[in-house]
Protein backbone atom coordinates (compact mmCIF):
# COMPACT_ATOMS: atom_id res chain seq x y z
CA UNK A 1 108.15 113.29 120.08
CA UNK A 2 107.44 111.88 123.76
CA UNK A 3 105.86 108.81 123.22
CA UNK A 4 104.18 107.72 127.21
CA UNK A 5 102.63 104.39 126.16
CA UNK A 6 103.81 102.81 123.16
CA UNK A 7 101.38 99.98 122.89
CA UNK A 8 99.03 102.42 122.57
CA UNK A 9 100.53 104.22 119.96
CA UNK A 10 101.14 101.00 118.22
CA UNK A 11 97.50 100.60 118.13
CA UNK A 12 96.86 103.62 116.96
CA UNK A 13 98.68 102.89 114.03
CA UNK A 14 96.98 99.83 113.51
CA UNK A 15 93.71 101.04 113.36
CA UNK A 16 94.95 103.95 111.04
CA UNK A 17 96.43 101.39 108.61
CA UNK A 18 92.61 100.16 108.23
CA UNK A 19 91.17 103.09 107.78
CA UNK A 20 93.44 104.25 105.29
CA UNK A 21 93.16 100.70 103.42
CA UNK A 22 89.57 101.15 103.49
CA UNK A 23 89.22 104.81 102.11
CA UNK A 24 92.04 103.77 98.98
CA UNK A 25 89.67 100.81 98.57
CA UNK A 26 92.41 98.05 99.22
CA UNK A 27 91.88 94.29 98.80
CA UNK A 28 95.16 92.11 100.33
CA UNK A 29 94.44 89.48 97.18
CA UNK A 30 95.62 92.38 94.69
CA UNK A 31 97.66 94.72 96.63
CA UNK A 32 100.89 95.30 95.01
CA UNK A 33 103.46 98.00 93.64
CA UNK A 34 100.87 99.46 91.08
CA UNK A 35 98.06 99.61 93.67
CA UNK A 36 100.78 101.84 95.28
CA UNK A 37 101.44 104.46 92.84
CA UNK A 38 97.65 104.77 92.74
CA UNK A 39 97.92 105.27 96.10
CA UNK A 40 100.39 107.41 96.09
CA UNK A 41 99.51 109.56 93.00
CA UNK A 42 95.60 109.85 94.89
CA UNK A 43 97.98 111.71 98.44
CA UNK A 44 99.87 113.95 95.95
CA UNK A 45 103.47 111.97 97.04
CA UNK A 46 106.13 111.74 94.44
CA UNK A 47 108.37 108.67 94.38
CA UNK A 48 111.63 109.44 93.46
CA UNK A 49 113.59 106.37 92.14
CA UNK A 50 117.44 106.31 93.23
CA UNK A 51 120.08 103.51 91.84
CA UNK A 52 121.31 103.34 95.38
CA UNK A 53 123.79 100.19 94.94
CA UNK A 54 125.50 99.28 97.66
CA UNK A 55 123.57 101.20 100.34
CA UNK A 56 121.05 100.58 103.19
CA UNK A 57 118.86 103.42 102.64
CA UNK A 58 115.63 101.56 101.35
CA UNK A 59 113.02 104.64 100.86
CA UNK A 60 113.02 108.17 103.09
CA UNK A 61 110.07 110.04 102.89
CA UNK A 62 110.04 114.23 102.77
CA UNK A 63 107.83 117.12 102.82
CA UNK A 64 107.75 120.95 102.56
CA UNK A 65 105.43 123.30 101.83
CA UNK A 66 103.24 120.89 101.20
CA UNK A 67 105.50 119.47 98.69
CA UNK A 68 105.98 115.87 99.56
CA UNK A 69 108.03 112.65 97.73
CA UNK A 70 109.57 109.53 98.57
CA UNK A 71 113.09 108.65 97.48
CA UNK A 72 112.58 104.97 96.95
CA UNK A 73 115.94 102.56 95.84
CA UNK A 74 114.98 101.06 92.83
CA UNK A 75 117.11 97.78 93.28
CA UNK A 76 114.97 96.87 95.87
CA UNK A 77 113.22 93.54 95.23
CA UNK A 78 109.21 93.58 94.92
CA UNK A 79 108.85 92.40 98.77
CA UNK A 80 111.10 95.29 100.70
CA UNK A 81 109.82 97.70 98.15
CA UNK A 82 106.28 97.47 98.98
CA UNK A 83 106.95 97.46 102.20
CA UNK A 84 109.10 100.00 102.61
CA UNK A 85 106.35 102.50 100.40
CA UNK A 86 103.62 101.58 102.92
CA UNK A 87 106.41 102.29 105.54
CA UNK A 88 106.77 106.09 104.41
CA UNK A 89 102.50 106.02 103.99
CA UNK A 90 102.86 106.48 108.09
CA UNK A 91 104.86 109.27 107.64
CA UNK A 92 103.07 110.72 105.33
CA UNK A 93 99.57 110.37 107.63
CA UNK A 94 101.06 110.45 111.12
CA UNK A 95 104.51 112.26 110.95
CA UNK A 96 103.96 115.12 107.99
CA UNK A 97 104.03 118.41 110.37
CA UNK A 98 107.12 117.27 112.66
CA UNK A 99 108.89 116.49 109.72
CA UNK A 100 108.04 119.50 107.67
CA UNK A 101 109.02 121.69 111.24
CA UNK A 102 112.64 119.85 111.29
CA UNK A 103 111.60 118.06 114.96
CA UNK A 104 112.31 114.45 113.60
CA UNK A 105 113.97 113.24 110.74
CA UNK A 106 112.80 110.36 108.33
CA UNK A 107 114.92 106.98 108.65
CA UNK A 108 117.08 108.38 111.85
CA UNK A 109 115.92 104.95 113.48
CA UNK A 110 118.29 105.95 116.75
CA UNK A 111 117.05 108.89 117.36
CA UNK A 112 112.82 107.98 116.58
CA UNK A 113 113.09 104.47 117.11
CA UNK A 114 109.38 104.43 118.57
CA UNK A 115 108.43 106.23 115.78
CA UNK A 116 110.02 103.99 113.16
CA UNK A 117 108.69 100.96 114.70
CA UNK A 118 105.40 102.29 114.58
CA UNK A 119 106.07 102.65 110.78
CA UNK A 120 106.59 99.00 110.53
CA UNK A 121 103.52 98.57 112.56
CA UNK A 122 101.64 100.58 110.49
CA UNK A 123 103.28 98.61 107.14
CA UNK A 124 102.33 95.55 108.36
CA UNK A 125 98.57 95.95 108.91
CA UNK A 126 98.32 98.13 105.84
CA UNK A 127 100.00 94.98 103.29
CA UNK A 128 98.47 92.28 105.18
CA UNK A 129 96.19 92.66 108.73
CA UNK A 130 96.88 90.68 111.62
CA UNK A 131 93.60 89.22 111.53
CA UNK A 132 93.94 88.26 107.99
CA UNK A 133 97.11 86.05 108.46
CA UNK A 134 95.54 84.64 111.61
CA UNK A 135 92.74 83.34 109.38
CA UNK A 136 95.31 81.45 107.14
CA UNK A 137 97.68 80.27 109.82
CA UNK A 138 94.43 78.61 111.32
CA UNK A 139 93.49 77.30 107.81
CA UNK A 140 96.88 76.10 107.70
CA UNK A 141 96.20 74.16 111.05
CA UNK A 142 100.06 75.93 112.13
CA UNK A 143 100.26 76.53 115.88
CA UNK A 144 103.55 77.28 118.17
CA UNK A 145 103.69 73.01 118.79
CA UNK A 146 103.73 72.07 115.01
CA UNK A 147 105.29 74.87 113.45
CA UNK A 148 108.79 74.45 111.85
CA UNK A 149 110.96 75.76 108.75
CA UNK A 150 109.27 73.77 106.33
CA UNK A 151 105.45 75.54 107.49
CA UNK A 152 106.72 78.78 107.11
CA UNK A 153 107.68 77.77 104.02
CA UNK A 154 104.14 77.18 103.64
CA UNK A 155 102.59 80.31 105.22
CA UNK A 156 104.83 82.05 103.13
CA UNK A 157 103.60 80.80 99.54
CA UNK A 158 99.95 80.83 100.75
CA UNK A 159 100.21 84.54 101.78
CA UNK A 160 98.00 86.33 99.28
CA UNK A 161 100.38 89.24 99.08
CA UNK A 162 104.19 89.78 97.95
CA UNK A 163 105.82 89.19 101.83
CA UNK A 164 109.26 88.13 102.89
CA UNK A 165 110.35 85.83 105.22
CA UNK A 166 111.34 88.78 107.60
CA UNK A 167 107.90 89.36 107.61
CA UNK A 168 106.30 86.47 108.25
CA UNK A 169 108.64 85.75 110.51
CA UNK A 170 107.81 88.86 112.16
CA UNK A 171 104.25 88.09 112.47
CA UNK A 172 104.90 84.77 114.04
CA UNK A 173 106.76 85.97 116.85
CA UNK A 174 104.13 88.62 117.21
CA UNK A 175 101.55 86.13 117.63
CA UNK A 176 103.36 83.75 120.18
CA UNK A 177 104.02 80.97 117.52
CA UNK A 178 107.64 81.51 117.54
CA UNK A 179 110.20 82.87 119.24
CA UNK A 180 112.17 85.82 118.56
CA UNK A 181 115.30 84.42 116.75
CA UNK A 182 114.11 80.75 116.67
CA UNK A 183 114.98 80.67 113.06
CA UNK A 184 117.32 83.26 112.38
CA UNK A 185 119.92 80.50 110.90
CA UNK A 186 117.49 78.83 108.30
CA UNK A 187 117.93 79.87 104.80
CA UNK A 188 114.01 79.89 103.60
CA UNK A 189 114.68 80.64 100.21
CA UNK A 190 116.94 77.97 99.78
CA UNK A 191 114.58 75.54 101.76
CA UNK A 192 111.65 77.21 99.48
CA UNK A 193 114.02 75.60 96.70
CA UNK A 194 114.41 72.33 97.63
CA UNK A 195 110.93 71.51 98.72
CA UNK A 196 108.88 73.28 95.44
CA UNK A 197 112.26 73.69 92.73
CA UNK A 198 113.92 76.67 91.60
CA UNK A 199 111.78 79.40 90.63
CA UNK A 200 111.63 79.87 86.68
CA UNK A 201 113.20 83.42 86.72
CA UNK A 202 115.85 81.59 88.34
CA UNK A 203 117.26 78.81 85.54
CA UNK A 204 119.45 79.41 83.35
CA UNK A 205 116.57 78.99 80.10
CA UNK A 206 115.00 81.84 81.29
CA UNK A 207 118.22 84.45 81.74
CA UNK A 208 119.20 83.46 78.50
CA UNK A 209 115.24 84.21 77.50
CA UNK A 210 115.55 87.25 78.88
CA UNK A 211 119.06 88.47 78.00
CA UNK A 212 117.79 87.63 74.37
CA UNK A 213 114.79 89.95 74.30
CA UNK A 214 116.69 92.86 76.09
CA UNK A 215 119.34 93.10 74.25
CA UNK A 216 121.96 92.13 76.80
């Protein structure tokens, strides 16, 4: 795939992340992994769940003959698995006949780079639109000459819809109010820690809760 202008096609998927957030009837507020599978189940695409311990592959999507899944690694956490299953949405809507004709493969980021960005693009605006997260960065009163670790901290819990830092993070450089890899050596979940406490599936009640009513 010969790509001329990539902001364009960037766009593009933009706009097609709307659209298809409009026709499922998606609200950012309750967006999560069961408002996928509807999704899903409503485009006929099977998600295939893979213990896939101890490797990078995070979801891959396939099709032929019309028969189209998702191998998705379980062990991801709730963040990078949404993600990643709005990810393979854009191959599902914008990809489907090159990868069903063998011309590009799903996840060779080397070889389709443009095209896997424009996955992420597409991920983005379909979990959470741009102008969405302007709204609450405003709201927030955030701007590139106030904004520091502990305000993304903020963004981050106000966000109305299972993100990660990466993300947010993401979407700050995007916007101009941070630069690419001006935080790339703060530990947010940590800081998340100290300023609001450790989360309660974190302490050591709870495990003991939990190993209690599994079993294990």
């Amino acid at each position: 795939m010969i790509v001329t202008n990539r902001s364009a096609y960037y766009q593009q998927m933009r706009v097609l992340a709307l659209e298809k957030r409009a026709q499922h009837h998606v609200e950012t507020s309750s967006l999560n992994l069961l408002t996928m599978q509807r999704i899903y189940k409503e485009e006929g695409i099977r998600i295939d769940r893979w213990d896939l311990k101890g490797r990078k592959i995070r979801a891959a999507y396939f099709c032929d003959d019309g028969d189209c899944s998702v191998l998705l690694n379980k062990n991801l956490p709730r963040e990078p698995k949404l993600f990643s299953l709005a990810h393979e949405l854009k191959h599902h809507y914008a990809d489907q006949a090159k990868i069903q004709g063998g011309q590009i493969r799903c996840g060779d980021y080397n070889a389709n780079q443009v095209i896997e960005i424009a996955a992420e693009v597409f991920a983005a605006e379909f979990i959470y639109p741009e102008a969405e997260m302007r709204a609450l960065i405003d709201e927030l009163l955030i701007t590139a000459a106030n904004c520091n670790p502990e305000k993304i901290v903020d963004i981050k819990r106000a966000c109305p819809v299972p993100v990660s830092y990466k993300f947010v993070l993401k979407r700050l450089e995007w916007m101009g109010i941070c630069e690419p890899g001006q935080y790339g050596t703060v530990q947010f979940k940590k800081l998340e820690e100290e300023l609001h406490g450790v989360p309660i599936y974190k302490q050591e009640w709870f495990k003991q809760y939990r190993a209690r009513k599994t079993g294990h």
